[in-house]
Protein backbone atom coordinates (compact mmCIF):
# COMPACT_ATOMS: atom_id res chain seq x y z
CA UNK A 1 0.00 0.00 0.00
CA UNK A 2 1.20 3.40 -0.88
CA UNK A 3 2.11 5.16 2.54
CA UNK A 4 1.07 8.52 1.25
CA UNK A 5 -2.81 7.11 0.32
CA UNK A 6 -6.08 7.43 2.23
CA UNK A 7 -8.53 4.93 1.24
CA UNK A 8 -11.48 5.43 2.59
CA UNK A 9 -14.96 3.49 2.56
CA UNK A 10 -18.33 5.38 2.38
CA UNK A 11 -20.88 3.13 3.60
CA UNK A 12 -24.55 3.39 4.31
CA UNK A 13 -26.54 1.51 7.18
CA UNK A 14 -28.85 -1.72 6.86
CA UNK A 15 -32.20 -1.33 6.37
CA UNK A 16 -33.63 0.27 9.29
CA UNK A 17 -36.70 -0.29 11.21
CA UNK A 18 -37.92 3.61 9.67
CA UNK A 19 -37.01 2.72 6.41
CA UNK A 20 -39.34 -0.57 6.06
CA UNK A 21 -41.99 1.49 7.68
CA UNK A 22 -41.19 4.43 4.98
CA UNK A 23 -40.78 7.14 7.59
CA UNK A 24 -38.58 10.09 7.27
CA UNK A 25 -35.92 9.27 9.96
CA UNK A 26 -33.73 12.02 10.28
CA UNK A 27 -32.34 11.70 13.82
CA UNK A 28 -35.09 9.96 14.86
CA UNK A 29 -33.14 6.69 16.16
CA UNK A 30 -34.39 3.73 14.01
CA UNK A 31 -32.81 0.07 15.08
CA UNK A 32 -32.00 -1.99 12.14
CA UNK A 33 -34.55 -4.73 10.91
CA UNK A 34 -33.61 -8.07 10.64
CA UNK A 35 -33.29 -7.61 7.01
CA UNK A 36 -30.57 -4.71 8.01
CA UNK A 37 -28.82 -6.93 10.03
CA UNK A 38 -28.55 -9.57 7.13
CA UNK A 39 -27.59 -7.10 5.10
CA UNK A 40 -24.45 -5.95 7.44
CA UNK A 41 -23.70 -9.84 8.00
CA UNK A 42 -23.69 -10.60 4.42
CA UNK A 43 -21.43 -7.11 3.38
CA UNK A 44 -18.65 -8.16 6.52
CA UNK A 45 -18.61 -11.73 5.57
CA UNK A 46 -17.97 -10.80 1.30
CA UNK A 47 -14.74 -8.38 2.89
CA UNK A 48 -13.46 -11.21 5.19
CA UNK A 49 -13.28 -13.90 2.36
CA UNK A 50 -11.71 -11.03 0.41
CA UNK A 51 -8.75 -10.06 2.88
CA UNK A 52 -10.71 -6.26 3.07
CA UNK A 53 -9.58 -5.03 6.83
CA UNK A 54 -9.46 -1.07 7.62
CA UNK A 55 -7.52 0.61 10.47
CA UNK A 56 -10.43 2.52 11.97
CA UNK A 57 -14.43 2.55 11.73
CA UNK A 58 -15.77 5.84 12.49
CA UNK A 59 -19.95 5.23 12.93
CA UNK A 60 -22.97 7.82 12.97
CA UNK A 61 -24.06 7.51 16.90
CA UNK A 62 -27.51 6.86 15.16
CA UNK A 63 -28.06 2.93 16.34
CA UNK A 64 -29.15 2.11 12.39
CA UNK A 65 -25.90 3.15 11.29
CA UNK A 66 -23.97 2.39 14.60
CA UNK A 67 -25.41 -1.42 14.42
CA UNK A 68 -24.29 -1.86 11.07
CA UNK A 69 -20.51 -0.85 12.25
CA UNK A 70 -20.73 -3.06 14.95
CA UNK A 71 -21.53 -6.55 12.72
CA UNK A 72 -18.69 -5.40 10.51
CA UNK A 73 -16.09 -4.50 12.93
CA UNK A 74 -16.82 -7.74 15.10
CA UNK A 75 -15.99 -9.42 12.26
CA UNK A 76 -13.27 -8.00 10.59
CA UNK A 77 -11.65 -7.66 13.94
CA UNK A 78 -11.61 -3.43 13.32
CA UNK A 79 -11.64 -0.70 16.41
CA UNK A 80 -14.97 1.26 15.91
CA UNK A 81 -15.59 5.14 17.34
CA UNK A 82 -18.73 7.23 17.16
CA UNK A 83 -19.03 10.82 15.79
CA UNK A 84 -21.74 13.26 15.59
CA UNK A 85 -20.08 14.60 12.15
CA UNK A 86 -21.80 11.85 10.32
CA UNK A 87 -25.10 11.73 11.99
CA UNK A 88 -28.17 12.34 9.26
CA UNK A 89 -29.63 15.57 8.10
CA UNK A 90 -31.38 16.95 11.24
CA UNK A 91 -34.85 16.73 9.44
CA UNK A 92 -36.83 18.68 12.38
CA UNK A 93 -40.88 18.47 12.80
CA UNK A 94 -40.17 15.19 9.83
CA UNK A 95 -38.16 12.85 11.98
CA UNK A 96 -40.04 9.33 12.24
CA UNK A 97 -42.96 10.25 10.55
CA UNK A 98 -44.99 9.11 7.62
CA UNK A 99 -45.82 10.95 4.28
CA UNK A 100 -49.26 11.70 5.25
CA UNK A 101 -48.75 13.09 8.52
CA UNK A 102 -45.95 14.78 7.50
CA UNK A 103 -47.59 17.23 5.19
CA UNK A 104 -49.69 17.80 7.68
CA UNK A 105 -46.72 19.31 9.73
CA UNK A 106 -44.36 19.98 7.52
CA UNK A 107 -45.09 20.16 4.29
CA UNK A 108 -42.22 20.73 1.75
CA UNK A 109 -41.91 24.83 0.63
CA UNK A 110 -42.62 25.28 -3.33
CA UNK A 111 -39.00 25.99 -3.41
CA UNK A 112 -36.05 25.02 -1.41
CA UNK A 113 -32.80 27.13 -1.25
CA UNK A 114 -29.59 25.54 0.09
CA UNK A 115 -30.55 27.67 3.23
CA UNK A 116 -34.24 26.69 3.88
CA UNK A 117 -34.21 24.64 6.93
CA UNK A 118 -35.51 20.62 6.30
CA UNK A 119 -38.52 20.06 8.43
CA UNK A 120 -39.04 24.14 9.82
CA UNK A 121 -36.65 23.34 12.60
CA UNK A 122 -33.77 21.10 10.77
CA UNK A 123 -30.84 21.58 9.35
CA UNK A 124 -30.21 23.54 5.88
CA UNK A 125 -28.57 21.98 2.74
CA UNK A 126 -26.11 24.45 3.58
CA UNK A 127 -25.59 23.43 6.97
CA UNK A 128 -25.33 19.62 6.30
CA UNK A 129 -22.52 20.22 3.37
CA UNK A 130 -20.94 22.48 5.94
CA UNK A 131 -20.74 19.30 8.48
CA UNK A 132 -19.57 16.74 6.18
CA UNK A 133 -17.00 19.15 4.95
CA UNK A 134 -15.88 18.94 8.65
CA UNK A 135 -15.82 14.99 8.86
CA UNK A 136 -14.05 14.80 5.67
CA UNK A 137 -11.06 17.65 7.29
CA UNK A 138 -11.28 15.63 10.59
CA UNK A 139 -11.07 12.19 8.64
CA UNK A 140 -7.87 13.62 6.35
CA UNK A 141 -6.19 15.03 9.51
CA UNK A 142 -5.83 11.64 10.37
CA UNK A 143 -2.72 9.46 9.43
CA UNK A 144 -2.80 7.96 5.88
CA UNK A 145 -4.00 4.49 5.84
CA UNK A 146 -7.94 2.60 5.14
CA UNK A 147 -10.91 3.97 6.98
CA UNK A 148 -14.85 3.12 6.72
CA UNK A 149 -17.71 5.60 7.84
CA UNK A 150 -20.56 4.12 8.37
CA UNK A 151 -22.99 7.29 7.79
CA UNK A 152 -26.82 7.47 5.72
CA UNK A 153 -27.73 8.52 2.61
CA UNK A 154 -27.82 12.88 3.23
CA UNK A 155 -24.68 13.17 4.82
CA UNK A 156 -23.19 10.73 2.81
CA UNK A 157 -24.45 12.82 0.15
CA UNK A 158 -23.16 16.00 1.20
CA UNK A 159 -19.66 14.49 2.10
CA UNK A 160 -19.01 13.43 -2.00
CA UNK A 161 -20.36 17.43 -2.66
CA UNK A 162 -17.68 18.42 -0.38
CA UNK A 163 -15.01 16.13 -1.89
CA UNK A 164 -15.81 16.78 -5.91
CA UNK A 165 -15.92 20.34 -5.04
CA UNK A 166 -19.71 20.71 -5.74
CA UNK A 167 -21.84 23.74 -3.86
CA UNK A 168 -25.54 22.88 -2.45
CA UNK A 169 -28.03 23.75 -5.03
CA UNK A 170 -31.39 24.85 -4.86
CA UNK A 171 -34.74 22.77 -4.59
CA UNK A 172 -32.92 19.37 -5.12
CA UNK A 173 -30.82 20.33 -8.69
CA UNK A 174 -27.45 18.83 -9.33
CA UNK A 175 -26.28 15.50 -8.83
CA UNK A 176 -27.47 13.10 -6.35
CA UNK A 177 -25.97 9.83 -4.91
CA UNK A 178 -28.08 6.47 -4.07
CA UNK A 179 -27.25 4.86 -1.51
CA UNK A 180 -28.87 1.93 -1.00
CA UNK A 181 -28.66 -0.34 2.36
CA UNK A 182 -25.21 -1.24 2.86
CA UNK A 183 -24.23 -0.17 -0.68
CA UNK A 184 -20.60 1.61 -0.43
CA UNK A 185 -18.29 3.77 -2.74
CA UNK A 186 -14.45 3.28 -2.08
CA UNK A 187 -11.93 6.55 -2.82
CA UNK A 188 -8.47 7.23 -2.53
CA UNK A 189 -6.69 10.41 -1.30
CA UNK A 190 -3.45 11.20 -2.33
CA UNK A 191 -2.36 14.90 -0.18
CA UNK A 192 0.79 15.10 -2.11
CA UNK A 193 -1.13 15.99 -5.23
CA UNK A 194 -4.83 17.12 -3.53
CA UNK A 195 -5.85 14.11 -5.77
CA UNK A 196 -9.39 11.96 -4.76
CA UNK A 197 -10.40 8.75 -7.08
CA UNK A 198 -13.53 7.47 -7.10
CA UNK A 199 -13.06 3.80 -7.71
CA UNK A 200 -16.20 2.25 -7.03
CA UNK A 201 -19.77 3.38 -5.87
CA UNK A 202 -22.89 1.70 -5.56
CA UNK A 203 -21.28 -1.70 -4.65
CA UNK A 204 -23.95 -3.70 -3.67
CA UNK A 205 -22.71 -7.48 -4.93
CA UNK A 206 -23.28 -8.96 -1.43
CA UNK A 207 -27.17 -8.65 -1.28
CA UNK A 208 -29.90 -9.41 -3.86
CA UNK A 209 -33.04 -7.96 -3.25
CA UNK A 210 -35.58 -10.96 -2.88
């Protein structure tokens, strides 16, 4: 391995108990289903038979993303820590509930600019791209070596906007990235050059949907 390289895993959670009930979850703390938990089994056992370790985990403290970590670093043997960097979007008055209700109590503005708060009370587009840019600094300020965050779908999001140098648009424009559960893009970071590869996203060979 290339001393001078950060490679670095970008992994969302298992299916969660909010997403099978199609809630908006937010920070609203959603355990993982058994289906997640598959999911997370299935993902940790495909990088043990392939020799895939990593020097640290670093895990939203949300328990759908936090269980995940846990399966994978039991088995693969890797230390995990928590950090609030990675959490979701803060969704406000939206977290845990359904469509229905929830344009009852928060329905969605006409238009969204990277500033309008999700939810009334959440977080901004603004603010979100702001945090990730922060986990990605803290995450870099780190020695070189292999690192998986185990995140969700917005931040995760937000984090590839702040590495590919893209600004928060308004009302949902510019690229988006799917995630699906336990789906994962790998990158490298070479500092010597400010150079970031994207070698693989969407890498989701583990599980079939049934």
């Amino acid at each position: 391995m290339n001393e001078a390289l950060y490679y670095v895993t970008l992994l969302r959670h298992g299916e969660s108990v909010g997403n099978a009930e199609n809630r908006f979850q937010g920070h609203a703390d959603f355990p993982l289903t058994e289906t997640g938990r598959a999911q997370a089994q299935a993902l940790a056992k495909r990088w043990q038979a392939d020799g895939v370790t990593f020097d640290c985990c670093i895990s939203s403290r949300l328990l759908r993303a936090y269980q995940t970590a846990e399966i994978i670093c039991q088995t693969l043997a890797v230390p995990l820590e928590a950090s609030d960097d990675w959490k979701e979007i803060d969704n406000g008055l939206l977290a845990g509930l359904k469509d229905e209700d929830a344009e009852q109590i928060a329905p969605r503005p006409d238009f969204m600019t990277p500033y309008t708060r999700w939810g009334v009370t959440g977080e901004s587009r603004w603010e979100v791209y702001l945090r990730a840019g922060r986990a990605v600094q803290n995450l870099i300020d780190r020695p070189a070596g292999r690192y998986l965050v185990v995140a969700h779908g917005g931040i995760l999001n937000m984090a590839l906007y702040a590495i590919l140098g893209i600004a928060p648009q308004a009302d949902f424009t510019g690229p988006r990235f799917m995630f699906h559960n336990t789906t994962f893009a790998t990158l490298t970071y070479e500092p010597e050059h400010h150079n970031w590869r994207l070698l693989h996203f969407d890498d989701r060979a583990h599980w079939k949907e049934k």
